[in-house]
PDB file of N, CA and C in Angstrom:
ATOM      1  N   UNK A   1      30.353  60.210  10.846  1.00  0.00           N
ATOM      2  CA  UNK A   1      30.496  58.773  10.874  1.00  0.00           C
ATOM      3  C   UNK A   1      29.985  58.205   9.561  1.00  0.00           C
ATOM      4  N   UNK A   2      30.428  57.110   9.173  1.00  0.00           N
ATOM      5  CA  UNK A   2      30.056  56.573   8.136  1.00  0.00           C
ATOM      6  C   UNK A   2      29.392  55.426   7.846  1.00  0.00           C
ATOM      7  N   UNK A   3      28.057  55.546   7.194  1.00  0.00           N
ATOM      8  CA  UNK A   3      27.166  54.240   7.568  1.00  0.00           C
ATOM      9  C   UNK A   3      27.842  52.672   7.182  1.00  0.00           C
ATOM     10  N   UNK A   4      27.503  51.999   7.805  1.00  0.00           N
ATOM     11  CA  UNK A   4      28.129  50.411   7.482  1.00  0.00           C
ATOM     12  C   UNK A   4      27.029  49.731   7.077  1.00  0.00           C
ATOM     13  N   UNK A   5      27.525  49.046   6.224  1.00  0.00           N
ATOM     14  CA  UNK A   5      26.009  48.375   5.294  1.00  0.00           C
ATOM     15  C   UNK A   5      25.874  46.745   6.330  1.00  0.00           C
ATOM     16  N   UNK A   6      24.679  46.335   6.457  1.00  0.00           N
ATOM     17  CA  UNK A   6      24.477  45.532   7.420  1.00  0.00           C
ATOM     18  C   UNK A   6      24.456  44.213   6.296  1.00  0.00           C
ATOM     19  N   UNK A   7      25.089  42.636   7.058  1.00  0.00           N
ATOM     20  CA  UNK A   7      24.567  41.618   6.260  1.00  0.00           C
ATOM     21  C   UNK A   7      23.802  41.090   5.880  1.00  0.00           C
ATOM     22  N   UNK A   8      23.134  40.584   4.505  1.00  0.00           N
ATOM     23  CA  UNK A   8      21.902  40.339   4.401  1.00  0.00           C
ATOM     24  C   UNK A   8      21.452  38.992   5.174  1.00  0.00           C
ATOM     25  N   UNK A   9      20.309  38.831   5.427  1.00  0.00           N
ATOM     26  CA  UNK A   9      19.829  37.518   6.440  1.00  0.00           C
ATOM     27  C   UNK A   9      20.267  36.665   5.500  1.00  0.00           C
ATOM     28  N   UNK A  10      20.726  35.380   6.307  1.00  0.00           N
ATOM     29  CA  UNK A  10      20.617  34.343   5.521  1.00  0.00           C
ATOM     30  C   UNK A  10      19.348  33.336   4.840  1.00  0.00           C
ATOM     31  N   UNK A  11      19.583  33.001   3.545  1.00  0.00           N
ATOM     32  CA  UNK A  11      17.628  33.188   3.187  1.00  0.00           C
ATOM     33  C   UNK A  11      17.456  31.385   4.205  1.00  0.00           C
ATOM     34  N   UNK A  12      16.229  31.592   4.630  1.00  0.00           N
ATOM     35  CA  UNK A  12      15.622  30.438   5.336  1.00  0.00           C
ATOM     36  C   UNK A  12      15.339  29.181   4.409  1.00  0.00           C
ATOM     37  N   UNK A  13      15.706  28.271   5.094  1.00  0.00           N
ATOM     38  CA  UNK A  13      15.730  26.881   4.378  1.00  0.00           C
ATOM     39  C   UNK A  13      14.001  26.761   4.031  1.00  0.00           C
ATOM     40  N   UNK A  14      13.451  25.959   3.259  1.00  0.00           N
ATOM     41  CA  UNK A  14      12.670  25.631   3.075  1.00  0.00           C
ATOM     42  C   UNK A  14      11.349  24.447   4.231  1.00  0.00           C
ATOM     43  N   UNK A  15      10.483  24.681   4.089  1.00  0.00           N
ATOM     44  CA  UNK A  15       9.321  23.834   5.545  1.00  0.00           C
ATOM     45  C   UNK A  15       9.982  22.402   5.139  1.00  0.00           C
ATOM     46  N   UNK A  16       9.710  22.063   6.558  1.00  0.00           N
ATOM     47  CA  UNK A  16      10.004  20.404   6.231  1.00  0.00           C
ATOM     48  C   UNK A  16       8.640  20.001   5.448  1.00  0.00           C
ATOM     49  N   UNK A  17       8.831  18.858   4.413  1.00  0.00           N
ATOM     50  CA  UNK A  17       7.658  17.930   4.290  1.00  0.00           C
ATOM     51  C   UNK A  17       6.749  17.609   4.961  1.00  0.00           C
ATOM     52  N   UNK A  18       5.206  17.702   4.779  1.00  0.00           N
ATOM     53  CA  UNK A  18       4.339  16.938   5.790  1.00  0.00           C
ATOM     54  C   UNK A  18       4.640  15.483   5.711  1.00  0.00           C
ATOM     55  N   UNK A  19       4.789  14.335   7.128  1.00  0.00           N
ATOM     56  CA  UNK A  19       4.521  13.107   6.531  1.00  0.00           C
ATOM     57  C   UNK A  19       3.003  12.990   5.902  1.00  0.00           C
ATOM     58  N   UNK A  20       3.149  11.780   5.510  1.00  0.00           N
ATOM     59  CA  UNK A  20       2.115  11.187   4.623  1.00  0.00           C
ATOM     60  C   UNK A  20       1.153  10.808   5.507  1.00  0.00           C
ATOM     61  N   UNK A  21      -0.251  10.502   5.257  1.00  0.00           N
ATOM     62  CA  UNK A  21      -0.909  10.170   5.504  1.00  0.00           C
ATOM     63  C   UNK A  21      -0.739   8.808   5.572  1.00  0.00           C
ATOM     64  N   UNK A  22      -0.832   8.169   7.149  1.00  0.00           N
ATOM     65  CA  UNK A  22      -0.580   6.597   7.272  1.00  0.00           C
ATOM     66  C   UNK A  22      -2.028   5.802   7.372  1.00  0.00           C
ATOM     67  N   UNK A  23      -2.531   4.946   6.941  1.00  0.00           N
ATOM     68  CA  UNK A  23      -3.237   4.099   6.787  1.00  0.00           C
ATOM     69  C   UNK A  23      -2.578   2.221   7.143  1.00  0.00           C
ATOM     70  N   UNK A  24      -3.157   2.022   8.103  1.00  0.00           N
ATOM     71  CA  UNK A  24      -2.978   0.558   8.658  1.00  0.00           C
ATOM     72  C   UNK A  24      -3.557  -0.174   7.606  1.00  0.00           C
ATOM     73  N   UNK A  25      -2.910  -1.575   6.473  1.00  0.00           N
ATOM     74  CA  UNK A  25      -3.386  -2.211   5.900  1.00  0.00           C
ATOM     75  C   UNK A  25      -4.476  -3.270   6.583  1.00  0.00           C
ATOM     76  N   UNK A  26      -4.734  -3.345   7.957  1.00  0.00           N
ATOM     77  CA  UNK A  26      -6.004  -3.838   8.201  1.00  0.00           C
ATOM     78  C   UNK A  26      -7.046  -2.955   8.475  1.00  0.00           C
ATOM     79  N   UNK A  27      -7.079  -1.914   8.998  1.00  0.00           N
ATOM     80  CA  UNK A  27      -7.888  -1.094   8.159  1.00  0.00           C
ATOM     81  C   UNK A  27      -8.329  -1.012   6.812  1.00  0.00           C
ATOM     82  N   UNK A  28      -7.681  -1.300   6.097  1.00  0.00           N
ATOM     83  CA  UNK A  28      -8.153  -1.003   4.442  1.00  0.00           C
ATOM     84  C   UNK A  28      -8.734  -2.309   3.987  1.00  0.00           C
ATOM     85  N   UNK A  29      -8.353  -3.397   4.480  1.00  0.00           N
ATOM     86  CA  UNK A  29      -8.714  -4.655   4.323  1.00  0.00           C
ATOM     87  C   UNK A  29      -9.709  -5.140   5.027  1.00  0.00           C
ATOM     88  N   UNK A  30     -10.017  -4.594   6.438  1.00  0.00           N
ATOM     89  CA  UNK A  30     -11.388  -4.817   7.375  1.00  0.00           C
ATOM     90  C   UNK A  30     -11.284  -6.519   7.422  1.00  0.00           C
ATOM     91  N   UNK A  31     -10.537  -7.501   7.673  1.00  0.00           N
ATOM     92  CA  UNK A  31     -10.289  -8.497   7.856  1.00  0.00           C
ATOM     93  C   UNK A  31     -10.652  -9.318   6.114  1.00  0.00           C
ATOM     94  N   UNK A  32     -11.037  -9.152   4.979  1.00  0.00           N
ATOM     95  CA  UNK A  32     -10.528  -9.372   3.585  1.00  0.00           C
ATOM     96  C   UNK A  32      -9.161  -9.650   2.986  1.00  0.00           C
ATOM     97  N   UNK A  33      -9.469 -10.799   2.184  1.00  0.00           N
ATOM     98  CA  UNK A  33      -7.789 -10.787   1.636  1.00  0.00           C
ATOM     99  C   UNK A  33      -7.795  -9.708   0.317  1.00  0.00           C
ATOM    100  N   UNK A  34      -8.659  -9.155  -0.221  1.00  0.00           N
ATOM    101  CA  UNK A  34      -8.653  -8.250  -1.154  1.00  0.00           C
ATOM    102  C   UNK A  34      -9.782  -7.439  -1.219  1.00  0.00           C
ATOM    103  N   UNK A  35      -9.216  -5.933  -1.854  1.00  0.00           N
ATOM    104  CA  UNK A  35     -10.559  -4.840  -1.641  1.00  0.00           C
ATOM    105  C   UNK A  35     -10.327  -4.062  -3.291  1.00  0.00           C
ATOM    106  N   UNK A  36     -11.078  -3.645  -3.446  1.00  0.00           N
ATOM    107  CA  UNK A  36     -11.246  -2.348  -4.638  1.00  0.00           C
ATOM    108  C   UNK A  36     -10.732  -1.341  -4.165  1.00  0.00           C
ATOM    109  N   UNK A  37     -10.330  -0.505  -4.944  1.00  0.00           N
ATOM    110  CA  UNK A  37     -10.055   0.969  -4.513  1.00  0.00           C
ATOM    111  C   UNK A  37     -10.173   1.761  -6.144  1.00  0.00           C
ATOM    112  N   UNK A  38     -10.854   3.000  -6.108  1.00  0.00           N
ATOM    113  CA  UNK A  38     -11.652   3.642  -7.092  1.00  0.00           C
ATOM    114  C   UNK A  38     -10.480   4.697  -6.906  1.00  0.00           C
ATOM    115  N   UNK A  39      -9.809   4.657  -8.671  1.00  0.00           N
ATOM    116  CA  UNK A  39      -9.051   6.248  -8.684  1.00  0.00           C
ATOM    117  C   UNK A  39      -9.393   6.952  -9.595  1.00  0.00           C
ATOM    118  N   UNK A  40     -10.293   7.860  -9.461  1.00  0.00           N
ATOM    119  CA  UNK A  40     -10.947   8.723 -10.573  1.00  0.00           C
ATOM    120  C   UNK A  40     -11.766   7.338 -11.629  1.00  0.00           C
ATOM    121  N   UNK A  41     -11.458   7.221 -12.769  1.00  0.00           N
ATOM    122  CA  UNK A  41     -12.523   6.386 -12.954  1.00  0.00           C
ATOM    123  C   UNK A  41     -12.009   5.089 -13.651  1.00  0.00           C
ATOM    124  N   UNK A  42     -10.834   4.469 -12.936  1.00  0.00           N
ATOM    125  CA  UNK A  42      -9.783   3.257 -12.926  1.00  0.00           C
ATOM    126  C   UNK A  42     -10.192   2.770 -11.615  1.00  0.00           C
ATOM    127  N   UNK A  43     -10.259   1.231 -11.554  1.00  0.00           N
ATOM    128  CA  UNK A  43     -10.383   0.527 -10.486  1.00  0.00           C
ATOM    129  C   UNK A  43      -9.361  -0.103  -9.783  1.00  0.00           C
ATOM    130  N   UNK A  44      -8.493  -0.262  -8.925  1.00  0.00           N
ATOM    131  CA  UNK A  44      -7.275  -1.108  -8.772  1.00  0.00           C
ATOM    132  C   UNK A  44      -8.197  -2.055  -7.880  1.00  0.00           C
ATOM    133  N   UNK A  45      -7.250  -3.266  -7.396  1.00  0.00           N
ATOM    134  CA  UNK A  45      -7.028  -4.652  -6.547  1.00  0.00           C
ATOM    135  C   UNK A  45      -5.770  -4.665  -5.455  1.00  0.00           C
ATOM    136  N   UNK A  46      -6.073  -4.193  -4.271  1.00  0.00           N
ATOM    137  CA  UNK A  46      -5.834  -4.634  -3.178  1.00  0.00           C
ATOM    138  C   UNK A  46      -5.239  -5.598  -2.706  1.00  0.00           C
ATOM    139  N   UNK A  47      -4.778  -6.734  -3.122  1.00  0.00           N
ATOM    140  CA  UNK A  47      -4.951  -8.009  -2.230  1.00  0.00           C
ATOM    141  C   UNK A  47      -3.428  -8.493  -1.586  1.00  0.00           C
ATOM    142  N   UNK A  48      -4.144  -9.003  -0.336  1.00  0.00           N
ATOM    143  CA  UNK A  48      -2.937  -9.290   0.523  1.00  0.00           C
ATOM    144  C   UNK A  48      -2.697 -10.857   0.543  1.00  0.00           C
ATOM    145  N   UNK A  49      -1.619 -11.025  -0.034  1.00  0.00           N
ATOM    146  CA  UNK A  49      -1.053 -12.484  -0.233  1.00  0.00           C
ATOM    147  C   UNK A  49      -0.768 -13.512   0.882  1.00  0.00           C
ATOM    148  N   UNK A  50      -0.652 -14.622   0.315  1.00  0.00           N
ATOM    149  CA  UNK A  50      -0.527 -15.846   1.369  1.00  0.00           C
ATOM    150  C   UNK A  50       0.763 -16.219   2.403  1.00  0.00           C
ATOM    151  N   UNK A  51       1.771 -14.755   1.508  1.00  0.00           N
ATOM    152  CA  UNK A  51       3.309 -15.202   2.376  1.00  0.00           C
ATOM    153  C   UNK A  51       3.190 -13.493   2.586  1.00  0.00           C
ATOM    154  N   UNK A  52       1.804 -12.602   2.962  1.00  0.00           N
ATOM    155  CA  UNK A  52       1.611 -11.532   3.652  1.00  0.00           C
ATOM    156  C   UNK A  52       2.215 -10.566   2.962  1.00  0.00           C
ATOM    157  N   UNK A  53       2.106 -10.301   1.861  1.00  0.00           N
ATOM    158  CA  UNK A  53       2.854  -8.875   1.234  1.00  0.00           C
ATOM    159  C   UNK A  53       1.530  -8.488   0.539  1.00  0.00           C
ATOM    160  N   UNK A  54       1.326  -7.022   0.051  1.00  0.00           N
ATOM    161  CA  UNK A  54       0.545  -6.558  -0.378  1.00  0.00           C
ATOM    162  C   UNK A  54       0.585  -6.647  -1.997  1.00  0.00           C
ATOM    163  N   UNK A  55       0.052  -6.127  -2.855  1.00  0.00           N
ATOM    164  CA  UNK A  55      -0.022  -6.441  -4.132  1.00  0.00           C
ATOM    165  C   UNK A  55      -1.561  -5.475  -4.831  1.00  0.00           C
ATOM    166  N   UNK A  56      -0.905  -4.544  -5.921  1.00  0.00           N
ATOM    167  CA  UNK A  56      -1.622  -3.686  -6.116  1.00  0.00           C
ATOM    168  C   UNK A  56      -1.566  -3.493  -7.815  1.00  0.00           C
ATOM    169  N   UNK A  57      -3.068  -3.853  -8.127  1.00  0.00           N
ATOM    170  CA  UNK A  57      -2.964  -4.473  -9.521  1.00  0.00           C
ATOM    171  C   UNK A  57      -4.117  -2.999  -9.985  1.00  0.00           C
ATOM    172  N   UNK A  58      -4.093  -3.079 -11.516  1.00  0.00           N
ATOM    173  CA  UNK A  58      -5.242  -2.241 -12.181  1.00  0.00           C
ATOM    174  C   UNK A  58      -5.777  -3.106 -13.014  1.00  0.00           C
TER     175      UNK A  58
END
């Protein structure tokens, strides 16, 4: 008999993405219209506006 060569697997798709880490903007705000936030050694501004949108300054 004569060997038959078998198909190779098909290669596996890649992991899905983790989602992101969600954070509630009142959480971050703790009832404040604006907070600091420290990135390495740059400061940004937080602040949540009067017609409610966020806004993220350095």
């Amino acid at each position: 008999m004569t060997e038959t060569s078998k198909p190779e697997p098909a290669p596996r798709p890649p992991p899905a993405p983790r989602p992101p880490h969600i954070l509630a903007s009142t959480d971050l705000l703790r009832g404040a219209r604006e907070v600091g936030i420290r990135h390495g050694e740059e400061l940004y501004r937080l602040r949540l506006t009067a017609a409610g949108k966020l806004i993220l300054t350095k």
